[in-house]
PDB file of N, CA and C in Angstrom:
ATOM      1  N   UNK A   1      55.649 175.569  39.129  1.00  0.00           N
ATOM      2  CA  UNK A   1      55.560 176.806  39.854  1.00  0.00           C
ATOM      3  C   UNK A   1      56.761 176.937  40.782  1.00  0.00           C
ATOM      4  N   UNK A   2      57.255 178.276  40.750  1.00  0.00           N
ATOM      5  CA  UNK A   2      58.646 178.097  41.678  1.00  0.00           C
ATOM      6  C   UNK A   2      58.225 178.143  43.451  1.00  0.00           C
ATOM      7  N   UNK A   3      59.123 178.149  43.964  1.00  0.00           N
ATOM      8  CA  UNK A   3      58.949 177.885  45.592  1.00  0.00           C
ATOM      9  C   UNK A   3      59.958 178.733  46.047  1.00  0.00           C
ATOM     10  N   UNK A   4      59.882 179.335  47.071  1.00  0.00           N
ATOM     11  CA  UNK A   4      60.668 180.151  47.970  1.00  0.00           C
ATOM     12  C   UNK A   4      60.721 179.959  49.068  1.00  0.00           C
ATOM     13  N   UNK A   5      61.864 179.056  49.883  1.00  0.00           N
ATOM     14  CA  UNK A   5      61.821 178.068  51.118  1.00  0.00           C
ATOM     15  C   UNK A   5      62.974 179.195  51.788  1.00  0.00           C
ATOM     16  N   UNK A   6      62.070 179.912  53.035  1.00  0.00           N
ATOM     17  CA  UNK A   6      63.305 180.404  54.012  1.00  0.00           C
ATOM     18  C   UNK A   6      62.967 179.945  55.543  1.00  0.00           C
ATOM     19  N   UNK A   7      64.318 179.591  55.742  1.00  0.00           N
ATOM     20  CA  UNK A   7      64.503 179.351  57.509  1.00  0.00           C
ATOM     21  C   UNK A   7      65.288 180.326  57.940  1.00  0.00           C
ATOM     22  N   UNK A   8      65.094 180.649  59.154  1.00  0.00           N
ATOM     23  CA  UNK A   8      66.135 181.205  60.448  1.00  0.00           C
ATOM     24  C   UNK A   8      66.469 179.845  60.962  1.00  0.00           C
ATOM     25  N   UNK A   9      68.131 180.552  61.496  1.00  0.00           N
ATOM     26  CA  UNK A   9      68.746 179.254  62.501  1.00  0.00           C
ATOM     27  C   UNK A   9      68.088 179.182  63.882  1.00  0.00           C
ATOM     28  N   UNK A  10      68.862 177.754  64.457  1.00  0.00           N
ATOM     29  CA  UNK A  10      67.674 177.796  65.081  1.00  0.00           C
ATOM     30  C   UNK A  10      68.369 178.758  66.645  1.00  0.00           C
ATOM     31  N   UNK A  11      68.064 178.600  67.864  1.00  0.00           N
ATOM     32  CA  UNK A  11      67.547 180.062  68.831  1.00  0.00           C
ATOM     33  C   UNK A  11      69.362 179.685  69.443  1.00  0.00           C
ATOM     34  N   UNK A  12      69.942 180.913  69.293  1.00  0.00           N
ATOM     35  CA  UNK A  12      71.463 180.511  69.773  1.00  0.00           C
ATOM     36  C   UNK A  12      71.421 181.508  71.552  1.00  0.00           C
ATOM     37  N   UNK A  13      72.718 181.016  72.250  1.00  0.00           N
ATOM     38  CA  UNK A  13      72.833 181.621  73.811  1.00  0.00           C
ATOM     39  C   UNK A  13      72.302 183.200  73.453  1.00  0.00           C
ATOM     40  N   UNK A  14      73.070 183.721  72.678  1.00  0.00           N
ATOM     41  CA  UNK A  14      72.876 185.141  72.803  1.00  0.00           C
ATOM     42  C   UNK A  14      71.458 186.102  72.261  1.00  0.00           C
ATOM     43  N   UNK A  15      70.715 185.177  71.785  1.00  0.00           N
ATOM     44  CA  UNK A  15      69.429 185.486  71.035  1.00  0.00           C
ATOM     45  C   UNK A  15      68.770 185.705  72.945  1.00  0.00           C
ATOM     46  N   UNK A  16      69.281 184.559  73.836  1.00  0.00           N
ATOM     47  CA  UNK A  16      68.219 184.332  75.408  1.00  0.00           C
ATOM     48  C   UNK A  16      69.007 185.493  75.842  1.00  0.00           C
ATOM     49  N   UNK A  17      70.336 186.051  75.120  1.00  0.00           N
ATOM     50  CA  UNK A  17      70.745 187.125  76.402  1.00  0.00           C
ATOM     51  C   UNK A  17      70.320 188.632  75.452  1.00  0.00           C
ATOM     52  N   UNK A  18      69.655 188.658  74.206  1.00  0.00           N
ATOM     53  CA  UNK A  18      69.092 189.578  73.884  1.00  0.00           C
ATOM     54  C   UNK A  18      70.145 190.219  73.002  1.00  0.00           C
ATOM     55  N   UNK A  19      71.370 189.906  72.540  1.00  0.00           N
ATOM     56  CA  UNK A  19      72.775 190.235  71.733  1.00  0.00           C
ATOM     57  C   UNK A  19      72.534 189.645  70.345  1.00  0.00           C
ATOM     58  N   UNK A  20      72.640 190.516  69.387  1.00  0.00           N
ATOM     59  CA  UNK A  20      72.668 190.530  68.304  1.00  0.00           C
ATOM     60  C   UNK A  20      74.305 190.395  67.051  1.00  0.00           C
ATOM     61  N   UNK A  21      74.322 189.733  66.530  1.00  0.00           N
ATOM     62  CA  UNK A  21      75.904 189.370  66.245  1.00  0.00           C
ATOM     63  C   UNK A  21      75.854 188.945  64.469  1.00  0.00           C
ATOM     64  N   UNK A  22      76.689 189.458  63.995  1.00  0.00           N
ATOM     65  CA  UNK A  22      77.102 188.534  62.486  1.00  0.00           C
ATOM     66  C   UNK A  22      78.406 188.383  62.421  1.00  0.00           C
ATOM     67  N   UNK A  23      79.208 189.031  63.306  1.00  0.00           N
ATOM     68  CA  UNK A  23      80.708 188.374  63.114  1.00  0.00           C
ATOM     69  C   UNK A  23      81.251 187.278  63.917  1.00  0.00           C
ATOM     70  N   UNK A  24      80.029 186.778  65.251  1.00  0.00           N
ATOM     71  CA  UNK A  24      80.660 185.836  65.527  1.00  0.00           C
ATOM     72  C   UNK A  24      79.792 184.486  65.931  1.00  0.00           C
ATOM     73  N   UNK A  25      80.535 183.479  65.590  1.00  0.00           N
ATOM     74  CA  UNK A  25      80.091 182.242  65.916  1.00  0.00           C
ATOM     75  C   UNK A  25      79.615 181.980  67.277  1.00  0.00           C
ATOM     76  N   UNK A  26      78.131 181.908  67.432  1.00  0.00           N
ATOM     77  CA  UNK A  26      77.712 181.836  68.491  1.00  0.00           C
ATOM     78  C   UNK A  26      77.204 180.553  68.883  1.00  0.00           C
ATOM     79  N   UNK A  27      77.024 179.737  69.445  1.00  0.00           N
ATOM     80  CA  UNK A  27      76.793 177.967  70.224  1.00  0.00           C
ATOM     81  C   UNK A  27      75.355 178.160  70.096  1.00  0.00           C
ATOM     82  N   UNK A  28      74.645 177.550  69.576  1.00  0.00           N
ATOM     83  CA  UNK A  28      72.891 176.935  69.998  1.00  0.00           C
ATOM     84  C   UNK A  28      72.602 176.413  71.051  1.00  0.00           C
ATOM     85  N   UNK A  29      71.335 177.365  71.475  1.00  0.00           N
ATOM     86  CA  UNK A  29      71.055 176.381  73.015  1.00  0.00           C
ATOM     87  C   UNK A  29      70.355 174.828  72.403  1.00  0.00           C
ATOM     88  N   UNK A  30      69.942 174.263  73.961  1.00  0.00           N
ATOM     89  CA  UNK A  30      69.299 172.634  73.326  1.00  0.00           C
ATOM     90  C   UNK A  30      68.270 173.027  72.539  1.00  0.00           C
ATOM     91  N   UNK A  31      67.527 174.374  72.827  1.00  0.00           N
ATOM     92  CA  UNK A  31      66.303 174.746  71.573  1.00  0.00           C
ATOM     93  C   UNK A  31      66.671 174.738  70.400  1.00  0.00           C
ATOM     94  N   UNK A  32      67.918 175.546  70.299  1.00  0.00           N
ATOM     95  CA  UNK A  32      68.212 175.635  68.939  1.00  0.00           C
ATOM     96  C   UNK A  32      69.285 174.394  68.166  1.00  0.00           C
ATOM     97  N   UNK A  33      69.523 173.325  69.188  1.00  0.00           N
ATOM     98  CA  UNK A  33      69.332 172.482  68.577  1.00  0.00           C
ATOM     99  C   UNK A  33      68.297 171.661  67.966  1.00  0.00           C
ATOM    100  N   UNK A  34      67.844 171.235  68.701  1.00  0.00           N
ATOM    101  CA  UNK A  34      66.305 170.898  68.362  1.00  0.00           C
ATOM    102  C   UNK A  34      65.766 171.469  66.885  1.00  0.00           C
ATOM    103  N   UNK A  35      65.554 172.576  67.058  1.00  0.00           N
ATOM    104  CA  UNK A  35      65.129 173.385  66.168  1.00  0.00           C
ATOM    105  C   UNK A  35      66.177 173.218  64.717  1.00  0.00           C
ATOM    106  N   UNK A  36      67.339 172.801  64.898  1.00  0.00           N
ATOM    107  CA  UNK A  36      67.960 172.839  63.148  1.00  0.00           C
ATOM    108  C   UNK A  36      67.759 171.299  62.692  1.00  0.00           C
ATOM    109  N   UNK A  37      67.652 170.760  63.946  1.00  0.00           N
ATOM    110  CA  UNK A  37      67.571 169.030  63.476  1.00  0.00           C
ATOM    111  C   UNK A  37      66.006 169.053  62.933  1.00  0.00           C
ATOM    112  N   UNK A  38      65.191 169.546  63.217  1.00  0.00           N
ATOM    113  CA  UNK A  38      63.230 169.820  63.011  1.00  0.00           C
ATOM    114  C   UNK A  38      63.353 170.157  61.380  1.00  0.00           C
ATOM    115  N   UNK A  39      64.341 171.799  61.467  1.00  0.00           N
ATOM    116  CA  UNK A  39      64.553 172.117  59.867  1.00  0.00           C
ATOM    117  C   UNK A  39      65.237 171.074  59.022  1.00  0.00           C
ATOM    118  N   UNK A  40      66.120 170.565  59.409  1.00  0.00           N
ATOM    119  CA  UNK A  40      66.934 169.452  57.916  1.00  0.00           C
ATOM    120  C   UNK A  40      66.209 167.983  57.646  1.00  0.00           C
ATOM    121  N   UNK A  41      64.889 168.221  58.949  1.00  0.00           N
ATOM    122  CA  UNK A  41      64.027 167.144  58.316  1.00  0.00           C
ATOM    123  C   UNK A  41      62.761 167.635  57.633  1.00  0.00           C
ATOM    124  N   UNK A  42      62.341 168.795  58.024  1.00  0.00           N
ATOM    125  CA  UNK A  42      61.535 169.433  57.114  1.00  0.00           C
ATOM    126  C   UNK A  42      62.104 169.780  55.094  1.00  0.00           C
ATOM    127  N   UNK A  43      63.627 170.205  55.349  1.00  0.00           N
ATOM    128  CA  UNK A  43      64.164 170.423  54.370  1.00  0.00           C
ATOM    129  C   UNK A  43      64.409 169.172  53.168  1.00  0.00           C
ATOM    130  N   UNK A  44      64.699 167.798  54.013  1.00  0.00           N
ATOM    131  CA  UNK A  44      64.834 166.665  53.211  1.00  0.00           C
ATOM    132  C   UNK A  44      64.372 166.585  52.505  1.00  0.00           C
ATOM    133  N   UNK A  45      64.468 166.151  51.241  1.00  0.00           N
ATOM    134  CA  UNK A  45      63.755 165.664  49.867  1.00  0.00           C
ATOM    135  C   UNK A  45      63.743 166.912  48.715  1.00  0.00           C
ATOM    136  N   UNK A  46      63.544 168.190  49.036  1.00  0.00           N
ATOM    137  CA  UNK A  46      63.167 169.047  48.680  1.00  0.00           C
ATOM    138  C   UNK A  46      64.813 169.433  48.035  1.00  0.00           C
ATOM    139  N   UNK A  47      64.359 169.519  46.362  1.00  0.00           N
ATOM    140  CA  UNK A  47      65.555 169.729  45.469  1.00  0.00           C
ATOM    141  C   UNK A  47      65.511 171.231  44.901  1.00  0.00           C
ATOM    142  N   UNK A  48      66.330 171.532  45.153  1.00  0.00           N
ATOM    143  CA  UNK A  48      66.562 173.354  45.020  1.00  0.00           C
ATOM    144  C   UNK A  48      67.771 173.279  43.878  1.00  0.00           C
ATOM    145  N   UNK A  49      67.030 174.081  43.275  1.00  0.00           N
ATOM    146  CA  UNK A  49      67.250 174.985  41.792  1.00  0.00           C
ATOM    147  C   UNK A  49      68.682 176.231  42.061  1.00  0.00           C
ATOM    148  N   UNK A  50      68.476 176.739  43.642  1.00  0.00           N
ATOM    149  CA  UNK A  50      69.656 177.480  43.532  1.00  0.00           C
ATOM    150  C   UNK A  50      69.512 177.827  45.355  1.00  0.00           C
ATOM    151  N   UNK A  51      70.532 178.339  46.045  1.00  0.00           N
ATOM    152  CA  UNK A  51      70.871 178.379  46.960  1.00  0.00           C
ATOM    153  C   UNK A  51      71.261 179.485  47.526  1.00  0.00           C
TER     154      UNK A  51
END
């Protein structure tokens, strides 16, 4: 049966100042660190078919 695995990144400065962005590289607070290290251990093991 297929699977459909989606994440959001995790919570960056400008998400807490309410700014919305796709052109620029924005820094993760310690949440959203936290939060991508939580996802790539949730993600481990798990072999994907396409990307």
């Amino acid at each position: 049966m297929s699977q459909l695995v989606i994440f959001r990144h995790g919570q960056s400065v400008w998400n807490l100042e309410n700014k919305f962005t796709g052109w620029v590289d924005v820094d993760l607070t310690e949440k959203g660190i936290q939060e991508a290290k939580n996802a790539g251990l949730k993600l481990k093991g798990i072999k994907f078919d396409y990307a």
